[in-house]
PDB file of N, CA and C in Angstrom:
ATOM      1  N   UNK A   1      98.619  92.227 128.849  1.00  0.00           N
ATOM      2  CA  UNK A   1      99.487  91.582 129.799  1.00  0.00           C
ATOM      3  C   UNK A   1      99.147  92.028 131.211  1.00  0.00           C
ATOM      4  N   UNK A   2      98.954  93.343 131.533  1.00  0.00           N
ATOM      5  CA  UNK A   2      98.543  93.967 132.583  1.00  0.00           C
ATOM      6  C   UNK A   2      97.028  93.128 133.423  1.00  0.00           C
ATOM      7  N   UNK A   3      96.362  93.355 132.193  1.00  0.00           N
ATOM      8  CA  UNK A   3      95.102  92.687 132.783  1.00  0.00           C
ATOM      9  C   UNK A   3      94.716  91.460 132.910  1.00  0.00           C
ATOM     10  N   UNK A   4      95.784  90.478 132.469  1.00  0.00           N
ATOM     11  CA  UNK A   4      96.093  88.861 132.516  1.00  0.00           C
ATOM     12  C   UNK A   4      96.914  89.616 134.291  1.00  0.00           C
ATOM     13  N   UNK A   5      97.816  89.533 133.791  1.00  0.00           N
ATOM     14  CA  UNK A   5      98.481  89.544 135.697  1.00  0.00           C
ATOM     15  C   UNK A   5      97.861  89.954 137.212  1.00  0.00           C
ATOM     16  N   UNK A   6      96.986  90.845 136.546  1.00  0.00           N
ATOM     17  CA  UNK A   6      96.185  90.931 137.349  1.00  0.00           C
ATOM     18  C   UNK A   6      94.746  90.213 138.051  1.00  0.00           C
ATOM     19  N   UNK A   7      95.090  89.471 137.217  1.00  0.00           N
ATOM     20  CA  UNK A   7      94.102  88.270 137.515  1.00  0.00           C
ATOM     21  C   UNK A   7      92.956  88.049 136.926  1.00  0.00           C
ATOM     22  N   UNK A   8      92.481  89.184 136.311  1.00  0.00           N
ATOM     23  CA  UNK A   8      91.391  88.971 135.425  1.00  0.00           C
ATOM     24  C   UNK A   8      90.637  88.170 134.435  1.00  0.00           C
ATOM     25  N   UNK A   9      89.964  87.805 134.123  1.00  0.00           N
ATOM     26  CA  UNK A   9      89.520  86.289 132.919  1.00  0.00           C
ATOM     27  C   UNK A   9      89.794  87.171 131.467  1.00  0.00           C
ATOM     28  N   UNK A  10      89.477  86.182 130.580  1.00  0.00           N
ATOM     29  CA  UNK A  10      89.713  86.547 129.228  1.00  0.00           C
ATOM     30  C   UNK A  10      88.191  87.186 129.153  1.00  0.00           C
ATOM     31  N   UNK A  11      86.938  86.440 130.028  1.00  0.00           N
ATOM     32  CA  UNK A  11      85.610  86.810 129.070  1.00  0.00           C
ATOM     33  C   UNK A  11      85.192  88.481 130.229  1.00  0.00           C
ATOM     34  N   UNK A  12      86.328  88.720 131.027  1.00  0.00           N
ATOM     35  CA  UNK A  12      86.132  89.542 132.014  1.00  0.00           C
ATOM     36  C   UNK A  12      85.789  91.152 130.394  1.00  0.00           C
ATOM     37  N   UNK A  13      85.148  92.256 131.481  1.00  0.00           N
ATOM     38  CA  UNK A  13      84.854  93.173 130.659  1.00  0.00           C
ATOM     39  C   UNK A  13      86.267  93.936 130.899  1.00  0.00           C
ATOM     40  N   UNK A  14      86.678  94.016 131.611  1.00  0.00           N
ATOM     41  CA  UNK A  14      88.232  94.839 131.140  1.00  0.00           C
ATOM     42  C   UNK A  14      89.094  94.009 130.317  1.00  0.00           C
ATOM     43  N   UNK A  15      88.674  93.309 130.587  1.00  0.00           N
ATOM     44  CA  UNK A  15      89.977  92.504 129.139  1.00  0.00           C
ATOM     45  C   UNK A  15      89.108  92.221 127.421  1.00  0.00           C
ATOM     46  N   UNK A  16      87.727  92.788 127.700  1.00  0.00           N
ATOM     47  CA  UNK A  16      87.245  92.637 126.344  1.00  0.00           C
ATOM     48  C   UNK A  16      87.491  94.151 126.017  1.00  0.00           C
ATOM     49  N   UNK A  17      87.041  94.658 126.793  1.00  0.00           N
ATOM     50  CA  UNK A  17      87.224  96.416 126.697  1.00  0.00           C
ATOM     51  C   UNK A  17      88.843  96.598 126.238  1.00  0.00           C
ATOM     52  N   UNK A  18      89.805  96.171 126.388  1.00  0.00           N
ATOM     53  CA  UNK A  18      90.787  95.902 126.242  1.00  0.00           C
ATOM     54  C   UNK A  18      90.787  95.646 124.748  1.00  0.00           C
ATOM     55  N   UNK A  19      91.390  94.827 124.713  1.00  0.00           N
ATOM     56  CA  UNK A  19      91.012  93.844 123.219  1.00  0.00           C
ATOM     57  C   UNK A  19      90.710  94.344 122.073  1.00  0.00           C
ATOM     58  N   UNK A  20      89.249  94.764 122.136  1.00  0.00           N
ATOM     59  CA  UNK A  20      88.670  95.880 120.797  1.00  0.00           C
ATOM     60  C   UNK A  20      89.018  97.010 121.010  1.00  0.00           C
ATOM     61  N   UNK A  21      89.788  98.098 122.450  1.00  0.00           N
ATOM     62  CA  UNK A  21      89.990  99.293 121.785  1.00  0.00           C
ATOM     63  C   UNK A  21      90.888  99.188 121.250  1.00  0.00           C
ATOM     64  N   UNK A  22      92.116  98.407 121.355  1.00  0.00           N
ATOM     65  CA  UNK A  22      93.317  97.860 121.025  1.00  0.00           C
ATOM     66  C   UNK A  22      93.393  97.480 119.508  1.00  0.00           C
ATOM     67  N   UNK A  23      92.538  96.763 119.175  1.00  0.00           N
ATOM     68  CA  UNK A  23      91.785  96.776 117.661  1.00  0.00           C
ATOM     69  C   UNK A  23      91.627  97.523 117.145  1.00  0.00           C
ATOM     70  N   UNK A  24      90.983  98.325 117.241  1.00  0.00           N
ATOM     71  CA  UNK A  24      90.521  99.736 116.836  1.00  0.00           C
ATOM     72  C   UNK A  24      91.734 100.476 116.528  1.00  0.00           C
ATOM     73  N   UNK A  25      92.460 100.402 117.717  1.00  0.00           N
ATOM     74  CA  UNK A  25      93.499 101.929 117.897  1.00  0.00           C
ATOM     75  C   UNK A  25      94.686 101.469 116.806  1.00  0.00           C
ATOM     76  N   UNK A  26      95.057  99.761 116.942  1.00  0.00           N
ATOM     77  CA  UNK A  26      95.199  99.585 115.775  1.00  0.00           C
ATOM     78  C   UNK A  26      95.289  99.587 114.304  1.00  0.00           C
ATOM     79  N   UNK A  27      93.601  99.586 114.412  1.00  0.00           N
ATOM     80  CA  UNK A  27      93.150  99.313 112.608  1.00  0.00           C
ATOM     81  C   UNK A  27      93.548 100.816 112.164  1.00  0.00           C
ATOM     82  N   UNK A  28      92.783 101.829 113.100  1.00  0.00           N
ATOM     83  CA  UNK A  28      93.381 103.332 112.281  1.00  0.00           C
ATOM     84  C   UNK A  28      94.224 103.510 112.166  1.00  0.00           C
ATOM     85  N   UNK A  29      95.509 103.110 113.146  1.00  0.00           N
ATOM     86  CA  UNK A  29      97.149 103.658 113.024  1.00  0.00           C
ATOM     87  C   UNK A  29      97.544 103.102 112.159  1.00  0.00           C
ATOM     88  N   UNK A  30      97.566 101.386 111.972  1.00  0.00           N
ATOM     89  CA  UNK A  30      98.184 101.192 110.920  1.00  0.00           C
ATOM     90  C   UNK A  30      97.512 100.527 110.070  1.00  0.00           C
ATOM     91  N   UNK A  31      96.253 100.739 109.798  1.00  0.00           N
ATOM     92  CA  UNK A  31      95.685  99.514 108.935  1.00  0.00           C
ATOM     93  C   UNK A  31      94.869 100.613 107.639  1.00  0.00           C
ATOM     94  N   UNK A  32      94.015 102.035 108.184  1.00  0.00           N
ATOM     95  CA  UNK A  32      93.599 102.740 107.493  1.00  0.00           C
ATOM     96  C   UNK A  32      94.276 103.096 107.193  1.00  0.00           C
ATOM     97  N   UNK A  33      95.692 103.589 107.190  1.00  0.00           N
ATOM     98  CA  UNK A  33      96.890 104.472 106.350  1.00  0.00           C
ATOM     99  C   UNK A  33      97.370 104.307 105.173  1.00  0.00           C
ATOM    100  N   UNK A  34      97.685 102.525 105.082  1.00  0.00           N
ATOM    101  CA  UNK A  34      97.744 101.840 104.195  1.00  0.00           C
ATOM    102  C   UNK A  34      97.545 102.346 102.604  1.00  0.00           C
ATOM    103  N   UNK A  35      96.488 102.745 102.324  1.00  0.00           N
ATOM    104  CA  UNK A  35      96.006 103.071 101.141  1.00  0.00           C
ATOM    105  C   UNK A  35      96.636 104.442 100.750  1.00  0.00           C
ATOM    106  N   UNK A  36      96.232 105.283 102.033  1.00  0.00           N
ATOM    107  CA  UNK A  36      97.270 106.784 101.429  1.00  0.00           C
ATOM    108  C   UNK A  36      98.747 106.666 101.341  1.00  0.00           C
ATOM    109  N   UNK A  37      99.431 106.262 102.269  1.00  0.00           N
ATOM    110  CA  UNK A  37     100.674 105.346 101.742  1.00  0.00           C
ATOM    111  C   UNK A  37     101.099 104.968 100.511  1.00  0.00           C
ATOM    112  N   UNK A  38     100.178 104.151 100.113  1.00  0.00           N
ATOM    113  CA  UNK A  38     100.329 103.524  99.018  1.00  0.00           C
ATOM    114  C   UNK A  38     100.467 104.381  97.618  1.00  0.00           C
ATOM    115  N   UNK A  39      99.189 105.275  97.743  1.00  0.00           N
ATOM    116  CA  UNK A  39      98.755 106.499  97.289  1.00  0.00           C
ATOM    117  C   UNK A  39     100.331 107.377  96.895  1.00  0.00           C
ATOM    118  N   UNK A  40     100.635 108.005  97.699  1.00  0.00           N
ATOM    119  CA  UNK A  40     101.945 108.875  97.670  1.00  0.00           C
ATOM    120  C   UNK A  40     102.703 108.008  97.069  1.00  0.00           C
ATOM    121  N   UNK A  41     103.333 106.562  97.377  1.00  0.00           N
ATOM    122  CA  UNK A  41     104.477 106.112  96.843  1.00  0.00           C
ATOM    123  C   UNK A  41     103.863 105.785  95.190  1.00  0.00           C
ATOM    124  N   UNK A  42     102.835 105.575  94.725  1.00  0.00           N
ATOM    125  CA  UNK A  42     102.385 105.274  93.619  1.00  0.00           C
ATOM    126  C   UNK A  42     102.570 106.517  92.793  1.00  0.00           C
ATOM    127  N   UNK A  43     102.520 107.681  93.404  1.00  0.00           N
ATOM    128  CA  UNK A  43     102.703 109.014  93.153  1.00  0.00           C
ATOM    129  C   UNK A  43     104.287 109.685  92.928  1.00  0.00           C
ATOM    130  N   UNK A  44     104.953 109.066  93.075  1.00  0.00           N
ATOM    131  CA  UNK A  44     105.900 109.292  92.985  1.00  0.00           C
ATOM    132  C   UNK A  44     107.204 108.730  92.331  1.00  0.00           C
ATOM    133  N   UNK A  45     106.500 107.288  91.930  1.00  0.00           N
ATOM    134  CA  UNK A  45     106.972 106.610  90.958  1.00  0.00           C
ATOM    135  C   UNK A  45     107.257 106.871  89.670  1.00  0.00           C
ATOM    136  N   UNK A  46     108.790 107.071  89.509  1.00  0.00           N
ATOM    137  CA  UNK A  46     108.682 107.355  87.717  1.00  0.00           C
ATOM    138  C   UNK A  46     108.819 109.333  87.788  1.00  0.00           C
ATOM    139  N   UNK A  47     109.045 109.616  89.570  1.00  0.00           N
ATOM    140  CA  UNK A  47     109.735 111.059  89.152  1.00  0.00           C
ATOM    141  C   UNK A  47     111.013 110.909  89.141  1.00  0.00           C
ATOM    142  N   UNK A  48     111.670 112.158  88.857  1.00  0.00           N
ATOM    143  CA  UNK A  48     113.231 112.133  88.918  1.00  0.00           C
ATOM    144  C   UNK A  48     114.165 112.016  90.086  1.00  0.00           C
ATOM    145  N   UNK A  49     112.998 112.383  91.315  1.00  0.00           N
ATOM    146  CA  UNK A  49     113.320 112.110  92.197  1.00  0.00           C
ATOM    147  C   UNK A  49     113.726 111.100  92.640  1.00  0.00           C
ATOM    148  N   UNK A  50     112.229 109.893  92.691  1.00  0.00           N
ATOM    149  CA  UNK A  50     112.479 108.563  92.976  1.00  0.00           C
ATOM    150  C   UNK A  50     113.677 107.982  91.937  1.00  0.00           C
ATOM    151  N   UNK A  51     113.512 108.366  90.796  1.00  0.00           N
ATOM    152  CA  UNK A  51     114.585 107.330  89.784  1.00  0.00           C
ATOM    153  C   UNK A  51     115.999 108.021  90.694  1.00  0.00           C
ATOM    154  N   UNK A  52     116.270 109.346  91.163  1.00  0.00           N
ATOM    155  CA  UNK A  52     117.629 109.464  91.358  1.00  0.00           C
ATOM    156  C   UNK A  52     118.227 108.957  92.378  1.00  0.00           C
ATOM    157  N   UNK A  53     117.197 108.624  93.625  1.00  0.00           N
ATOM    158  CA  UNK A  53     117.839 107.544  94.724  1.00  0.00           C
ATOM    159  C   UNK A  53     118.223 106.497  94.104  1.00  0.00           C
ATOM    160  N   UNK A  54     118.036 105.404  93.568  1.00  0.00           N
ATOM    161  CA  UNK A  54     118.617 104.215  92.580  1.00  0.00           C
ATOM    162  C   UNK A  54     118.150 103.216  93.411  1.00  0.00           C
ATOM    163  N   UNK A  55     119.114 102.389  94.169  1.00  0.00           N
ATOM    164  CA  UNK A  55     118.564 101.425  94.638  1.00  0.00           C
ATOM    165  C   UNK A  55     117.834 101.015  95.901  1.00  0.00           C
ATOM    166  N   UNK A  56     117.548 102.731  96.890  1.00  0.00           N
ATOM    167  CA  UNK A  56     116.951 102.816  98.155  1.00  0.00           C
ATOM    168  C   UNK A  56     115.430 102.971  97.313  1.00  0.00           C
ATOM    169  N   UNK A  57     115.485 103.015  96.240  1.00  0.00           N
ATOM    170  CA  UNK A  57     113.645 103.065  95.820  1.00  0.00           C
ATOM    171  C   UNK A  57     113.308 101.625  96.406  1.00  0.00           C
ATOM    172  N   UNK A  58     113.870 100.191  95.810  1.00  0.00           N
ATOM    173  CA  UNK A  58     113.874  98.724  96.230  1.00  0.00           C
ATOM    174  C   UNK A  58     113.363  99.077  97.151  1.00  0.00           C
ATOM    175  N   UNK A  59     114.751  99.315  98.445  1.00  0.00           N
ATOM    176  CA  UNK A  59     114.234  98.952 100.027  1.00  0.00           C
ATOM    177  C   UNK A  59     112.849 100.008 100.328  1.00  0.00           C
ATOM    178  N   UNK A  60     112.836 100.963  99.824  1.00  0.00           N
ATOM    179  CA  UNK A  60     111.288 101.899 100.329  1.00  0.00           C
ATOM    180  C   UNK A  60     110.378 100.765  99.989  1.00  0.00           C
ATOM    181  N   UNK A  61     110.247 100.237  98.850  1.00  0.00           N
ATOM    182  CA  UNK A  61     109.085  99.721  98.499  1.00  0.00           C
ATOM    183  C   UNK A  61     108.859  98.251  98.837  1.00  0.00           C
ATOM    184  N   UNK A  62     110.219  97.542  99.353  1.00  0.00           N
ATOM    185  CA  UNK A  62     109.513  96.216  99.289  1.00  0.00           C
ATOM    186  C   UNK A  62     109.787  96.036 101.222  1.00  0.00           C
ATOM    187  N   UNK A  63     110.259  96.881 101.922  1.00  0.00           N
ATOM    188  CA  UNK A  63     110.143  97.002 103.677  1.00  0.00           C
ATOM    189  C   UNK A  63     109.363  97.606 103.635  1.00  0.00           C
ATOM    190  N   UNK A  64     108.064  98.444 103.056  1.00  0.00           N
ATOM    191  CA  UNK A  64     106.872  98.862 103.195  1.00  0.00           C
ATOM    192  C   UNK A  64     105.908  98.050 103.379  1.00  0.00           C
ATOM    193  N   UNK A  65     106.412  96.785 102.013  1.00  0.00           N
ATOM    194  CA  UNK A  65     105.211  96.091 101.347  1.00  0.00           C
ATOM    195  C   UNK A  65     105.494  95.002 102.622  1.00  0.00           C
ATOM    196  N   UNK A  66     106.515  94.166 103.115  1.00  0.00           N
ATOM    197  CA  UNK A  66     106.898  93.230 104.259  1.00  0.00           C
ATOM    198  C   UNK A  66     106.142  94.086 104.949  1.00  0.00           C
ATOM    199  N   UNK A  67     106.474  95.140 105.803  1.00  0.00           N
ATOM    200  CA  UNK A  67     105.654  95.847 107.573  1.00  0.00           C
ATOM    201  C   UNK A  67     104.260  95.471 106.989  1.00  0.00           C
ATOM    202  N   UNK A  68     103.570  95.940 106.202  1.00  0.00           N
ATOM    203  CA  UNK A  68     102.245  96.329 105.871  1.00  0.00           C
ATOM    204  C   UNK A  68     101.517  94.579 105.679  1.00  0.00           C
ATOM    205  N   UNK A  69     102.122  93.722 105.209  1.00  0.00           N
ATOM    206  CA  UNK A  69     101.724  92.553 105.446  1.00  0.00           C
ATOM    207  C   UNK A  69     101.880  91.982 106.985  1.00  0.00           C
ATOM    208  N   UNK A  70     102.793  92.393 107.577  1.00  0.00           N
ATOM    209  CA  UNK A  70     103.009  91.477 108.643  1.00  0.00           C
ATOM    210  C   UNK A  70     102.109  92.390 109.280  1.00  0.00           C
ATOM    211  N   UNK A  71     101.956  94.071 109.731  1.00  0.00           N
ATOM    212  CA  UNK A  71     100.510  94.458 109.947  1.00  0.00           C
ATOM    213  C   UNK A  71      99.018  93.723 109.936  1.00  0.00           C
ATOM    214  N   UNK A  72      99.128  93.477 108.600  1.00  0.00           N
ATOM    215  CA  UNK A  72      97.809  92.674 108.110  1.00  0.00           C
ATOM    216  C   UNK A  72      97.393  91.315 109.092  1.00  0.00           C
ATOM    217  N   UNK A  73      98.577  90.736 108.989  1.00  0.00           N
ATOM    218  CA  UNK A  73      98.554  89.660 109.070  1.00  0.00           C
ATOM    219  C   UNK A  73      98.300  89.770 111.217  1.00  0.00           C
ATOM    220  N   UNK A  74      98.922  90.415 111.884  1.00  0.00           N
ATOM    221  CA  UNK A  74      98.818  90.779 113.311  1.00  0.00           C
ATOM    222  C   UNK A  74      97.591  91.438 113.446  1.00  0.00           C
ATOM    223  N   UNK A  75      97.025  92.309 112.788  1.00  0.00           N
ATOM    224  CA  UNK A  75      95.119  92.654 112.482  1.00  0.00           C
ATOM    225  C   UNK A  75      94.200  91.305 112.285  1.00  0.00           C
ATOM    226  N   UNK A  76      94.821  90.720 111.406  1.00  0.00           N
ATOM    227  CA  UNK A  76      94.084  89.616 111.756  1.00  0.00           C
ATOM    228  C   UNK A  76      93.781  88.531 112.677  1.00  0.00           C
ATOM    229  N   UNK A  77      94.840  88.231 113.674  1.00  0.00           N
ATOM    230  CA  UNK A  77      95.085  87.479 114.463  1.00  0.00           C
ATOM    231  C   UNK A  77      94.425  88.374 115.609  1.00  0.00           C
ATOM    232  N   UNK A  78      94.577  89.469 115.903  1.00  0.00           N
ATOM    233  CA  UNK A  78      93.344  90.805 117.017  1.00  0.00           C
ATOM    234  C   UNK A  78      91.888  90.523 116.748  1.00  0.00           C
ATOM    235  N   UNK A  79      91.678  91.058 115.519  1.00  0.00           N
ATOM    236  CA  UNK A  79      90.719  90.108 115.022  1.00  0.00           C
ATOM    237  C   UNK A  79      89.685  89.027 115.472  1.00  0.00           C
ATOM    238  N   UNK A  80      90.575  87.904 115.105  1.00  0.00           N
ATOM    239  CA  UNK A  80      90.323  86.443 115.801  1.00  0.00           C
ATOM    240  C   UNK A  80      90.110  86.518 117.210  1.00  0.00           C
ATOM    241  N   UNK A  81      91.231  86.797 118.088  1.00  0.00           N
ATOM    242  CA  UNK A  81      91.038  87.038 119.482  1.00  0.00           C
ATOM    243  C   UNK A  81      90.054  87.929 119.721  1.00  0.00           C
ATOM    244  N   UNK A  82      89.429  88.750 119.539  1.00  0.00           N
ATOM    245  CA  UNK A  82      88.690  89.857 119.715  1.00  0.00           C
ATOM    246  C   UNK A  82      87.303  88.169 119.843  1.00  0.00           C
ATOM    247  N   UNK A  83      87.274  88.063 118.515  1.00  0.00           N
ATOM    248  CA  UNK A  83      85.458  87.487 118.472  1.00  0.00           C
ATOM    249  C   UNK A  83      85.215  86.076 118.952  1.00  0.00           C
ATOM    250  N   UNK A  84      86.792  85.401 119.691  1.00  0.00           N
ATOM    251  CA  UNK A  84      86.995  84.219 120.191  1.00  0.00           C
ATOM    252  C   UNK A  84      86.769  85.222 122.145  1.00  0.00           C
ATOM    253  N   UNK A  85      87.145  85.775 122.110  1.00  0.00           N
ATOM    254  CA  UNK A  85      86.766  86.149 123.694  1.00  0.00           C
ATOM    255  C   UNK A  85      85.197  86.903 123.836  1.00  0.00           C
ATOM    256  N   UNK A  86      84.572  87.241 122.465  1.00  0.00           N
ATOM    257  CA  UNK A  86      83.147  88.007 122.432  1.00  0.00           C
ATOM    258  C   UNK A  86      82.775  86.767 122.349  1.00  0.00           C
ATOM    259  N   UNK A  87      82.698  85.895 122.263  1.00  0.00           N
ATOM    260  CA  UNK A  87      81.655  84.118 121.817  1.00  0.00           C
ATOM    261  C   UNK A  87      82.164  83.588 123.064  1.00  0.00           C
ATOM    262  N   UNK A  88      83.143  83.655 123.988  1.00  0.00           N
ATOM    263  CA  UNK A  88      83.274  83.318 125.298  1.00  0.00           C
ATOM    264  C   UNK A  88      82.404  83.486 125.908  1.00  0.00           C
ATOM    265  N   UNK A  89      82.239  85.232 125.957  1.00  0.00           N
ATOM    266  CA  UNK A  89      81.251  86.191 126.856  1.00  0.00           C
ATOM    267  C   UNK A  89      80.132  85.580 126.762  1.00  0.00           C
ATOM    268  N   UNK A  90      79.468  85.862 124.980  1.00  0.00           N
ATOM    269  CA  UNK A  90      78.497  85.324 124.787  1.00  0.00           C
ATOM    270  C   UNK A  90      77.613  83.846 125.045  1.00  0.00           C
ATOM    271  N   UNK A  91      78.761  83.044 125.246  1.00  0.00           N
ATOM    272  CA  UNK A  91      78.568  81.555 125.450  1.00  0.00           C
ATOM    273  C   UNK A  91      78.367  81.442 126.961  1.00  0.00           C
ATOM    274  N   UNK A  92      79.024  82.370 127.705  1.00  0.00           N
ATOM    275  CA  UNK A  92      78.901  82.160 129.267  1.00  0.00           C
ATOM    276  C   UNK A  92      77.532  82.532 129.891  1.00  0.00           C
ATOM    277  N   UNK A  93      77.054  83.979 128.844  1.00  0.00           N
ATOM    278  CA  UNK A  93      76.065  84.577 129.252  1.00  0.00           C
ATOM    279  C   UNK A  93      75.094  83.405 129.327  1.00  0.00           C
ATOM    280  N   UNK A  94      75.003  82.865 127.677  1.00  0.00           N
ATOM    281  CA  UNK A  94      73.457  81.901 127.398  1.00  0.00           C
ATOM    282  C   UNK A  94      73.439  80.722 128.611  1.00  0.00           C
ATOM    283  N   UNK A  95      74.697  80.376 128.846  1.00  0.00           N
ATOM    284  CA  UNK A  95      74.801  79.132 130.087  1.00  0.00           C
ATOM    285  C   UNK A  95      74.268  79.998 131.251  1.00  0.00           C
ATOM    286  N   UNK A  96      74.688  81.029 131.791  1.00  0.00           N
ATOM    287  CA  UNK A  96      74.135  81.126 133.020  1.00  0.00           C
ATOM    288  C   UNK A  96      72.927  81.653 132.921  1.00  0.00           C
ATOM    289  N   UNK A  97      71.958  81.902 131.787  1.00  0.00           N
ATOM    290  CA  UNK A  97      70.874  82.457 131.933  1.00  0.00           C
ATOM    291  C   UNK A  97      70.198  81.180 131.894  1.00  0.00           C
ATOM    292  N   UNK A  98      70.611  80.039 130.921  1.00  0.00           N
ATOM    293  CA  UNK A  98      70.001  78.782 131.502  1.00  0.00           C
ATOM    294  C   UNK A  98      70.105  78.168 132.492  1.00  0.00           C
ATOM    295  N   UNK A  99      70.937  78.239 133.558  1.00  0.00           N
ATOM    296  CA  UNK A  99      71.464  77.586 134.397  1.00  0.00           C
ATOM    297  C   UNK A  99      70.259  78.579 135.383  1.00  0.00           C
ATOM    298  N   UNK A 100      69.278  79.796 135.298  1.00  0.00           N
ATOM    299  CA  UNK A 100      68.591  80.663 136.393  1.00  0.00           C
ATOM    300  C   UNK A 100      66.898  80.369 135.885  1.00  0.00           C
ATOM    301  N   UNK A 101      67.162  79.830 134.638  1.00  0.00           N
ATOM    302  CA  UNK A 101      65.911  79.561 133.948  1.00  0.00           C
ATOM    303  C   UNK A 101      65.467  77.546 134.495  1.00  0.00           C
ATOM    304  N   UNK A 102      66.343  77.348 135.038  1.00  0.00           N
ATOM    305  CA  UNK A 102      65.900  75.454 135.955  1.00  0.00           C
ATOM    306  C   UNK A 102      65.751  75.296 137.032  1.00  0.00           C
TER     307      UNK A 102
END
C-alpha cells in the first residue's frame, strides 16, 4: 500500500522487491509450519488429555484446518501476483530492448 501511494509502478523494483519478500516472509511464517502443526496435533490425538477437553478438541481442529486453508489459499493469490508483476518486468524489459534494437 505504501509503495502504491507513493507513486510507484507495479513493474517498479521496490514494489517487486516488495512482493516476493512478502512471499517469502509469508511462506515461512505461515505456510512451512503447517506440517509441524499438524505433526503435534496428530500427536496428541487419542491422549487423555485431548479426549478430556471434550468438545474444544472440535474447535482446535477444525479453526486450524479453516486459518490454514484460507492461508493457503492467500499464498496462492501472492503467488499469482508475485509472477503476474515478474512477466510485467519481464515483458517491459523485451519491449524496450526492442524498441533500442530499430
Amino acid at each position: 500500500w505504501f509503495i502504491d501511494t507513493l507513486g510507484y509502478p507495479k513493474t517498479s523494483l521496490q514494489n517487486m522487491v516488495n512482493g516476493v519478500l512478502m512471499t517469502l516472509s509469508f511462506l515461512i511464517v505461515r505456510i512451512l509450519v503447517m506440517p509441524h502443526f499438524w505433526y503435534i496435533v496428530y500427536s496428541v490425538i487419542g491422549t487423555e488429555d485431548f479426549n478430556r477437553i471434550g468438545h474444544i478438541r472440535l474447535v482446535l481442529v477444525l479453526s486450524c484446518f479453516i486459518l490454514d486453508t484460507i492461508n493457503i489459499f492467500w499464498f496462492l493469490k501472492m503467488c499469482r501476483g508475485v509472477k503476474k508483476v515478474i512477466t510485467l518486468k519481464l515483458d517491459a524489459n523485451k519491449n524496450e530492448v526492442a524498441h533500442k534494437n530499430d
